[in-house]
N, C-alpha and C. Protein backbone atom coordinates (compact mmCIF):
# COMPACT_ATOMS: atom_id res chain seq x y z
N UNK A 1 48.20 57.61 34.15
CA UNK A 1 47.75 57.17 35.46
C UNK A 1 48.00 55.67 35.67
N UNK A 2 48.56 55.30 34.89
CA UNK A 2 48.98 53.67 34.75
C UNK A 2 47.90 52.72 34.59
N UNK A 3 46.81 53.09 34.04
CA UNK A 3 45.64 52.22 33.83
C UNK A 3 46.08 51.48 32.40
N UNK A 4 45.16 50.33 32.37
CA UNK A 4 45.52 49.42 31.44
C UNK A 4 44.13 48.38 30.88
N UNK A 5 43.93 48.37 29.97
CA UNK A 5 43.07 47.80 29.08
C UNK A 5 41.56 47.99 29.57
N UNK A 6 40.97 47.32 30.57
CA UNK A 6 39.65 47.55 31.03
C UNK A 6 39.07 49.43 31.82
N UNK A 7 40.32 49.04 31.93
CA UNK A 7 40.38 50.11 33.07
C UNK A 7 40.17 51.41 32.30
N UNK A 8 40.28 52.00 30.78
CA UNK A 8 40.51 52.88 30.26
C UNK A 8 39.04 53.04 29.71
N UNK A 9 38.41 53.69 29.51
CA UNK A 9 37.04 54.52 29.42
C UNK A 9 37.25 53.46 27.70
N UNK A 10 36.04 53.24 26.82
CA UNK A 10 35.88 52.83 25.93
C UNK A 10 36.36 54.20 24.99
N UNK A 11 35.99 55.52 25.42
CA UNK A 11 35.11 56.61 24.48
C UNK A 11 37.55 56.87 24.09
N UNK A 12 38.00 56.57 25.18
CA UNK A 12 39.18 56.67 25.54
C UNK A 12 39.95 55.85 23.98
N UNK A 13 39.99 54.09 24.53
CA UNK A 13 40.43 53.64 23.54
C UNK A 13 39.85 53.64 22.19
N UNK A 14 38.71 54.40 21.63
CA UNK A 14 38.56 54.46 20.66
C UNK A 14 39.14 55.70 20.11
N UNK A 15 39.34 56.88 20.82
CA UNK A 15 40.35 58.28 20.64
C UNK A 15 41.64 57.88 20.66
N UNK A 16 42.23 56.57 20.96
CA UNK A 16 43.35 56.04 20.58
C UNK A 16 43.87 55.94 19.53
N UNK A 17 42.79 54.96 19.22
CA UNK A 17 43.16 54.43 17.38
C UNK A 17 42.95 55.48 16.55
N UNK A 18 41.72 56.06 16.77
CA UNK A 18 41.34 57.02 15.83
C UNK A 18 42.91 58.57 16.04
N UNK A 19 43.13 58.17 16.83
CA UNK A 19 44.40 59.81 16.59
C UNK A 19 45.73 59.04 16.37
N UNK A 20 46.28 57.62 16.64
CA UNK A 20 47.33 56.95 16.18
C UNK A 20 46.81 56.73 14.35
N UNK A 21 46.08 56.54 13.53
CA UNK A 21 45.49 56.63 12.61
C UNK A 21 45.84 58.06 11.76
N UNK A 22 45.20 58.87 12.53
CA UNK A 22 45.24 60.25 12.05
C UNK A 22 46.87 60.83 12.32
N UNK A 23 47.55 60.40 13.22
CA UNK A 23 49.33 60.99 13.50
C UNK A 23 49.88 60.40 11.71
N UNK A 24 49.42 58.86 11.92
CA UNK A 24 50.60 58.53 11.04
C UNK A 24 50.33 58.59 9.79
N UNK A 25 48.82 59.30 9.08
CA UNK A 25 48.72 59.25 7.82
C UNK A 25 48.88 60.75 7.19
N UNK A 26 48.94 61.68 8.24
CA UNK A 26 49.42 62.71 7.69
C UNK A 26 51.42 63.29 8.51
N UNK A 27 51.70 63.86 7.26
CA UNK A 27 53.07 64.66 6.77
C UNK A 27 53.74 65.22 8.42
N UNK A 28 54.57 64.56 8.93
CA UNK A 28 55.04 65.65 9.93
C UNK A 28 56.56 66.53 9.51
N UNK A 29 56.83 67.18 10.40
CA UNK A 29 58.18 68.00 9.81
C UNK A 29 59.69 67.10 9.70
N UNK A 30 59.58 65.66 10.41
CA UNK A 30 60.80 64.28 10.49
C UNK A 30 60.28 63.57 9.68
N UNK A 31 59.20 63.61 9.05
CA UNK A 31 59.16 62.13 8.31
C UNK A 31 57.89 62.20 7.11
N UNK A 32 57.49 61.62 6.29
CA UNK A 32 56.45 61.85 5.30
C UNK A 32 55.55 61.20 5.81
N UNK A 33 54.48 61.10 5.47
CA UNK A 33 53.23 60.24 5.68
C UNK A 33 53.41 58.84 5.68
N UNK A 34 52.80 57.90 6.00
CA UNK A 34 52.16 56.91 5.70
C UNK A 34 50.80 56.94 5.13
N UNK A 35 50.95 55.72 4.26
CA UNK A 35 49.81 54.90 3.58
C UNK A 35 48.94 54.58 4.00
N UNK A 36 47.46 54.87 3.95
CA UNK A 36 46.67 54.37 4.71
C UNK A 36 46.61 53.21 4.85
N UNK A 37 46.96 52.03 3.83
CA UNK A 37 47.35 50.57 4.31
C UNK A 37 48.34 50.69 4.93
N UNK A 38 49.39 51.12 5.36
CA UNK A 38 50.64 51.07 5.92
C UNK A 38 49.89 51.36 7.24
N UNK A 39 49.46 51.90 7.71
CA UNK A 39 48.94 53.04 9.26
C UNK A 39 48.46 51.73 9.57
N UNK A 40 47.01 51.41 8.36
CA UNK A 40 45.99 50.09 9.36
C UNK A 40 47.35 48.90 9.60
N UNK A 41 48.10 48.58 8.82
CA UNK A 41 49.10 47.36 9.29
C UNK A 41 49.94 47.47 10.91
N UNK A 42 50.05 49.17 10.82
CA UNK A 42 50.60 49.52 12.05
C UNK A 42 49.78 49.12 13.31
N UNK A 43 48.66 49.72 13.41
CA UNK A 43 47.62 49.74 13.70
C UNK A 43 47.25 48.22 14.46
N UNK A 44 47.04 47.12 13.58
CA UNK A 44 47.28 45.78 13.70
C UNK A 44 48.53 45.34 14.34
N UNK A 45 49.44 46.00 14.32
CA UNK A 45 50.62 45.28 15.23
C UNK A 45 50.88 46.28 16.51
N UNK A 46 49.83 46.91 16.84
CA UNK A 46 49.96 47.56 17.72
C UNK A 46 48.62 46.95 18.89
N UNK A 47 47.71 46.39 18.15
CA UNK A 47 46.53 45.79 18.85
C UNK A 47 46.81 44.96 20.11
N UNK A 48 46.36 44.85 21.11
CA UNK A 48 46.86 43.89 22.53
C UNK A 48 47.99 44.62 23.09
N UNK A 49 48.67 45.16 22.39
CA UNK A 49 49.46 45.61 23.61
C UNK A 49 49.59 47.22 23.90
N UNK A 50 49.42 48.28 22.39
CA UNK A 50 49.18 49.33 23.07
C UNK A 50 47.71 49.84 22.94
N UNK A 51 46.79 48.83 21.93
CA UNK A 51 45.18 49.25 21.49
C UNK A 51 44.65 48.23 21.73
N UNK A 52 43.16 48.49 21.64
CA UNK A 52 42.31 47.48 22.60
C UNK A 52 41.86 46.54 20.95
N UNK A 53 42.33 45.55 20.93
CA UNK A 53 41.94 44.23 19.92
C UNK A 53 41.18 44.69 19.06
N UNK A 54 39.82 44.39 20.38
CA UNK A 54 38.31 43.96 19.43
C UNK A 54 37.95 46.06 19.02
N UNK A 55 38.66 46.90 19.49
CA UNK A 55 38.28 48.14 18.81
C UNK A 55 39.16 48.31 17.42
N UNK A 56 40.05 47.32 17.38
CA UNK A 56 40.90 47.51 15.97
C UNK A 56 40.17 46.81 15.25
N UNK A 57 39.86 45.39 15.68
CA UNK A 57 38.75 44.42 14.33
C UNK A 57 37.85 44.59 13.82
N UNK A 58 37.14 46.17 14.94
CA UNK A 58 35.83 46.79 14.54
C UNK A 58 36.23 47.68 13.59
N UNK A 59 37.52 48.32 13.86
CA UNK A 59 37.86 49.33 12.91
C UNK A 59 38.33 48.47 11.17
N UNK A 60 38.89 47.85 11.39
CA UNK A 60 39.15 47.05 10.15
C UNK A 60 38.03 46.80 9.57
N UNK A 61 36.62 46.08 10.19
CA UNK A 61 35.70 45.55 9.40
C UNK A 61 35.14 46.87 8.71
N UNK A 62 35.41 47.96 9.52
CA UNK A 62 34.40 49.12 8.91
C UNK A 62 35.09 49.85 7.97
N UNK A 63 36.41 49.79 7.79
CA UNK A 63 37.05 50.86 6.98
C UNK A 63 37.67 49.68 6.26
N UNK A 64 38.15 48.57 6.16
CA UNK A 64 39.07 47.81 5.51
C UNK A 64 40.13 48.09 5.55
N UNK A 65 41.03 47.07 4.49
CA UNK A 65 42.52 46.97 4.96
C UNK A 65 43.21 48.32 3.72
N UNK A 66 42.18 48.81 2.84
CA UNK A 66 42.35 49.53 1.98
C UNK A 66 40.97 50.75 2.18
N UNK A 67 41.39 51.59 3.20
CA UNK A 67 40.25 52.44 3.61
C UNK A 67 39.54 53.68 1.98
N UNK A 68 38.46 53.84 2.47
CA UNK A 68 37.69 54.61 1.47
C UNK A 68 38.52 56.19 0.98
N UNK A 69 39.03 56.02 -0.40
CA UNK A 69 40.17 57.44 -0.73
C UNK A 69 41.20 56.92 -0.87
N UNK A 70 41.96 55.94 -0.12
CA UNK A 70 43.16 55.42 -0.91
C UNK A 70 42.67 55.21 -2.21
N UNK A 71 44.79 54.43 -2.50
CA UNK A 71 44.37 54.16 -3.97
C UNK A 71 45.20 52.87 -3.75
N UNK A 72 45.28 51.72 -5.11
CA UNK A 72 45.77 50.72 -5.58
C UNK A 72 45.86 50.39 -6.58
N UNK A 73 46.85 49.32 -7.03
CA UNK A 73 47.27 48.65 -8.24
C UNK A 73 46.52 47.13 -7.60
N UNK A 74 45.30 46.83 -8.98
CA UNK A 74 44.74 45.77 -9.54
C UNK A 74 46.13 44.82 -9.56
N UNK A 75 45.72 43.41 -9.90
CA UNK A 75 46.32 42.31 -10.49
C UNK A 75 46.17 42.63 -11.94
N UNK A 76 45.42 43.56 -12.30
CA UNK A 76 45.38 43.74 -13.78
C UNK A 76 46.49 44.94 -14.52
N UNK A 77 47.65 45.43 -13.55
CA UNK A 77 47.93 46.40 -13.31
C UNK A 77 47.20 48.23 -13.22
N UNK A 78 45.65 47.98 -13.42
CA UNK A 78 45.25 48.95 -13.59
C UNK A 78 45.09 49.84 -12.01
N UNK A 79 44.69 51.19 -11.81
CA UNK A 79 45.01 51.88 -10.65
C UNK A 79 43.57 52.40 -10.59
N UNK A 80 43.26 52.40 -9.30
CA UNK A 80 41.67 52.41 -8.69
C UNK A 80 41.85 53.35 -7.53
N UNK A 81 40.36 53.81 -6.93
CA UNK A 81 40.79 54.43 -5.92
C UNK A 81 39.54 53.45 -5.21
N UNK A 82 39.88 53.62 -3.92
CA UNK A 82 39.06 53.19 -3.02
C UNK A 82 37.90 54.09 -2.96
N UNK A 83 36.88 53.73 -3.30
CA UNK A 83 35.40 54.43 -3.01
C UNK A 83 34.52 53.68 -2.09
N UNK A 84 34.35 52.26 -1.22
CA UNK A 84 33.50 51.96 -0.51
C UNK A 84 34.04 50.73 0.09
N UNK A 85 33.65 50.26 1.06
CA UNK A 85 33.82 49.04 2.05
C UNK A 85 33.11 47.99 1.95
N UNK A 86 33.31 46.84 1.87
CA UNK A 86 32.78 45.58 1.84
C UNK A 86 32.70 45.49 3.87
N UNK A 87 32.03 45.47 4.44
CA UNK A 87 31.81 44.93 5.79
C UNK A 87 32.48 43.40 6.10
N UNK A 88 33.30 43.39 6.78
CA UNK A 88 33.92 42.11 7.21
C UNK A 88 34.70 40.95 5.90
N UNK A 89 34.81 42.16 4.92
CA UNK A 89 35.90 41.57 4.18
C UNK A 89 36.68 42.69 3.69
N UNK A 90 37.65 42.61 4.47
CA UNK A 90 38.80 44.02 4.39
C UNK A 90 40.02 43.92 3.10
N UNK A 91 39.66 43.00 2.05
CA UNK A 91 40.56 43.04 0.89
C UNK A 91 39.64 43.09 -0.17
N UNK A 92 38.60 43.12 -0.01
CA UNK A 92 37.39 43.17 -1.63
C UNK A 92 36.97 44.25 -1.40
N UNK A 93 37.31 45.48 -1.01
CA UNK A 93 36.77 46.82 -1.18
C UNK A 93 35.81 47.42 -2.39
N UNK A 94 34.74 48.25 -2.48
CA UNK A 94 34.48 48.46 -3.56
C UNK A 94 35.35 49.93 -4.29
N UNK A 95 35.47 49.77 -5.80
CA UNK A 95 36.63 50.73 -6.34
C UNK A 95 36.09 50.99 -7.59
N UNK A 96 37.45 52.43 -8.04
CA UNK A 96 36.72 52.95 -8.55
C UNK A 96 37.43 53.21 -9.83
N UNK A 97 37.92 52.43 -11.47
CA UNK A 97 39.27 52.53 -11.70
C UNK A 97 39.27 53.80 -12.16
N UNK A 98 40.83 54.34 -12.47
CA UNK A 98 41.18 55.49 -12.61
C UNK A 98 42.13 55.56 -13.34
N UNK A 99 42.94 54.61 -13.92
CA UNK A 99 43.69 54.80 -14.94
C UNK A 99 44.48 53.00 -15.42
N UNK A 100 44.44 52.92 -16.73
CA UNK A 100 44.84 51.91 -17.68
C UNK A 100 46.08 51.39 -17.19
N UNK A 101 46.58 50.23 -17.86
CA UNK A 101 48.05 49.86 -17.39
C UNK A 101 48.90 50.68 -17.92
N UNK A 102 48.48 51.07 -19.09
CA UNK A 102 49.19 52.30 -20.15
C UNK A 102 49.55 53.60 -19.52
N UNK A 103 48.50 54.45 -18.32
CA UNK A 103 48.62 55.38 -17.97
C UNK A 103 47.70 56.04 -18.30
N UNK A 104 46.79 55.67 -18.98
CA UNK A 104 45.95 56.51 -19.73
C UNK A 104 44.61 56.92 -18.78
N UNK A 105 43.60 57.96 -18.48
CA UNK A 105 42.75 57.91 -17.98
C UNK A 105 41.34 56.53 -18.36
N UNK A 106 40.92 56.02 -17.06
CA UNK A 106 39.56 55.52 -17.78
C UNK A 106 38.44 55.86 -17.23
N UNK A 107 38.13 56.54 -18.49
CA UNK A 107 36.21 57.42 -18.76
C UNK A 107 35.40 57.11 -17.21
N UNK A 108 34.47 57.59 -16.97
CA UNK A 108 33.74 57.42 -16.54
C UNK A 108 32.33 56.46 -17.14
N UNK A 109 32.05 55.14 -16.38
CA UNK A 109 31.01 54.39 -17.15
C UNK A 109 30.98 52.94 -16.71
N UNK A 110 32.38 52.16 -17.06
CA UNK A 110 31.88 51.04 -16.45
C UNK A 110 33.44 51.11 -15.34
N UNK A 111 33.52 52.04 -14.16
CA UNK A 111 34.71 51.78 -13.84
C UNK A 111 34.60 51.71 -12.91
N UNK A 112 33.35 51.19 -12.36
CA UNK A 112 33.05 50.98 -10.60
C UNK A 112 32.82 49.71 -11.10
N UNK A 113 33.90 48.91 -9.59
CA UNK A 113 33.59 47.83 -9.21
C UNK A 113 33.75 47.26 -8.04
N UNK A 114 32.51 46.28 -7.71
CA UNK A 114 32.59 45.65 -6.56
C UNK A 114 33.28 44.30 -6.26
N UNK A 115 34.39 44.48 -5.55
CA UNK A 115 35.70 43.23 -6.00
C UNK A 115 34.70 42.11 -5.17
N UNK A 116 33.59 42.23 -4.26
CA UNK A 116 33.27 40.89 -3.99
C UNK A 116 32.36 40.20 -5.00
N UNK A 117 32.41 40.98 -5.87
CA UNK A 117 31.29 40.26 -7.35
C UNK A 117 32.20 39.87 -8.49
N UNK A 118 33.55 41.09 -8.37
CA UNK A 118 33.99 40.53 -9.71
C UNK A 118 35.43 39.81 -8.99
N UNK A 119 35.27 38.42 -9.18
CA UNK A 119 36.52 37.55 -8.27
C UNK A 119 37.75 37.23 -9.19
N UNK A 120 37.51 38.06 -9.70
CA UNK A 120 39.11 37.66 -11.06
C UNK A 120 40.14 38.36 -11.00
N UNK A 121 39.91 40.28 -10.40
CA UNK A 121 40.15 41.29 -9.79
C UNK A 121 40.95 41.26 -8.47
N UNK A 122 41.92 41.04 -8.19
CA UNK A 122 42.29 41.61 -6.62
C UNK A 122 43.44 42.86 -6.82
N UNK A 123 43.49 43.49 -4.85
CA UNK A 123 44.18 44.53 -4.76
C UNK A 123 45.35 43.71 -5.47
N UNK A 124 46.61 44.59 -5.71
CA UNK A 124 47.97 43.88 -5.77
C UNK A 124 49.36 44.68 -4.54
N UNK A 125 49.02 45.97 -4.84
CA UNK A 125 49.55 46.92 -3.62
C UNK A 125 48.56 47.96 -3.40
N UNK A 126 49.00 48.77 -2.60
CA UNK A 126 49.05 50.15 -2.46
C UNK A 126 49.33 50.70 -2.83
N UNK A 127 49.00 52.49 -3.28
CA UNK A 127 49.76 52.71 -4.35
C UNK A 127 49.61 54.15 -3.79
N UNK A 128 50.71 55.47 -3.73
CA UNK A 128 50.85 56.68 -2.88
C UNK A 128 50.57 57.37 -4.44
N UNK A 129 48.94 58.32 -4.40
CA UNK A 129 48.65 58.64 -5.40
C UNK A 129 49.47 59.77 -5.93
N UNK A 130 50.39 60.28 -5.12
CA UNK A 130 51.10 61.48 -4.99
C UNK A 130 52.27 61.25 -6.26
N UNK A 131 52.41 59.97 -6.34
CA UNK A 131 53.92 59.23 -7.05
C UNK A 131 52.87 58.59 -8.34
N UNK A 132 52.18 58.22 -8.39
CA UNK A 132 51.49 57.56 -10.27
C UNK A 132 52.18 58.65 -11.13
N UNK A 133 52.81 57.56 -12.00
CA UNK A 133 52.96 58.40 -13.17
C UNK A 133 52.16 58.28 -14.18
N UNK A 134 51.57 59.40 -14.96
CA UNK A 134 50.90 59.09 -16.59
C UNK A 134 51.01 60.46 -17.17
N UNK A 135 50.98 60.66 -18.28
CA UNK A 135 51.35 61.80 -19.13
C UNK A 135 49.87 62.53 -19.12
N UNK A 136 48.73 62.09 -18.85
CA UNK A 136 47.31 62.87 -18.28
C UNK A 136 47.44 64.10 -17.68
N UNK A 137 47.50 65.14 -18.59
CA UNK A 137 47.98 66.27 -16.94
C UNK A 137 46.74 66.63 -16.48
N UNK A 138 45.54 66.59 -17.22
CA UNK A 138 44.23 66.44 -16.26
C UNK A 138 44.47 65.86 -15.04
N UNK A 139 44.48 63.92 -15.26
CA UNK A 139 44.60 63.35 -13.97
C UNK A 139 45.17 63.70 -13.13
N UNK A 140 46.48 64.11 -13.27
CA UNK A 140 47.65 64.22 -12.56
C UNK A 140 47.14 65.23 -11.83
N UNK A 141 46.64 66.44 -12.17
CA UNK A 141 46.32 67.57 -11.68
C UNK A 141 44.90 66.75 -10.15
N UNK A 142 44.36 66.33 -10.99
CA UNK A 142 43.33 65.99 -10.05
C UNK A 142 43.43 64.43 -8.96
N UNK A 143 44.81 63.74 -9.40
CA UNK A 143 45.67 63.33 -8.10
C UNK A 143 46.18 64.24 -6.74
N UNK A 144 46.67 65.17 -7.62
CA UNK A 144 47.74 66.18 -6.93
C UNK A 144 46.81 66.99 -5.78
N UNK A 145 44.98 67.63 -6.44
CA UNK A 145 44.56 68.46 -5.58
C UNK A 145 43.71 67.77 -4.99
N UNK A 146 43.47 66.21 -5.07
CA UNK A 146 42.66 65.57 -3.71
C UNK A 146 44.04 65.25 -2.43
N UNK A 147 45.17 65.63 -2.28
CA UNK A 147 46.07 65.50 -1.24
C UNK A 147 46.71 66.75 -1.40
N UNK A 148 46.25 67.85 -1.62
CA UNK A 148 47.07 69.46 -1.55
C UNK A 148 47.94 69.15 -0.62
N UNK A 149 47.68 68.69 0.45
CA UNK A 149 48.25 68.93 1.70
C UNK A 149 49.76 68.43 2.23
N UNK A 150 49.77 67.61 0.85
CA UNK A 150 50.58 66.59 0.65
C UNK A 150 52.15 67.16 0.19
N UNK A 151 53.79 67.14 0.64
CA UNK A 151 54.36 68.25 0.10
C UNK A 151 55.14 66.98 -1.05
């Protein structure tokens, strides 16, 4: 209808982001997924001109730049998954590690951490849990069936 920024119902631009979000992180039949850091970066360069700003900065503060279920590579090379959000700091996520620089699984016990407490720790990438390699075929197995969906 050619409406533009004010003009569009709130309930509107928030069914924006939230289904541009949801298009690009799952598998279509032309192209594979994106990363859930990859989508929010999209996401961000899409703000002001086809999404409304301050509904993306809200979305960032609440989900971060590494949303809850991804995964990443530490500065320590070790691999974590995203388990919780720091509010208005979208790179100190709280995590959850999941495997050694070696490849090896790590136990359950001391492998939650909250990166805004421990400051020695940062993300380093993103990491598509679909592709980790480690000789774990436990893990691997239980990479593989939290994204079934995944081809």
């Amino acid at each position: 209808s050619g409406l533009k920024h004010a003009d569009i119902t709130e309930s509107a631009r928030i069914i924006a982001i939230a289904d541009t979000y949801e298009a690009l992180t799952h598998p279509r039949n032309w192209r594979d997924r994106y990363l859930p850091h990859d989508t929010i970066k999209m996401i961000i360069d899409l703000a002001n001109t086809e999404l409304d700003v301050d509904l993306v900065k809200l979305l960032i503060s609440n989900i971060s730049l590494f949303p809850p279920g991804s995964y990443v590579k530490l500065n320590t090379d070790e691999i974590a998954k995203v388990v919780g959000v720091n509010t208005g700091l979208p790179t100190r996520p709280k995590i959850r590690l999941i495997m050694s620089p070696d490849g090896k699984r790590i136990e359950p016990g001391q492998d939650y951490i909250d990166l805004t407490t421990n400051t020695m720790m940062f993300i380093k990438e993103p990491v598509d849990e679909t592709k980790i390699k480690t000789d774990d075929k436990r893990l691997m197995i239980e990479l593989k069936a939290q994204r079934w969906w995944i081809k």
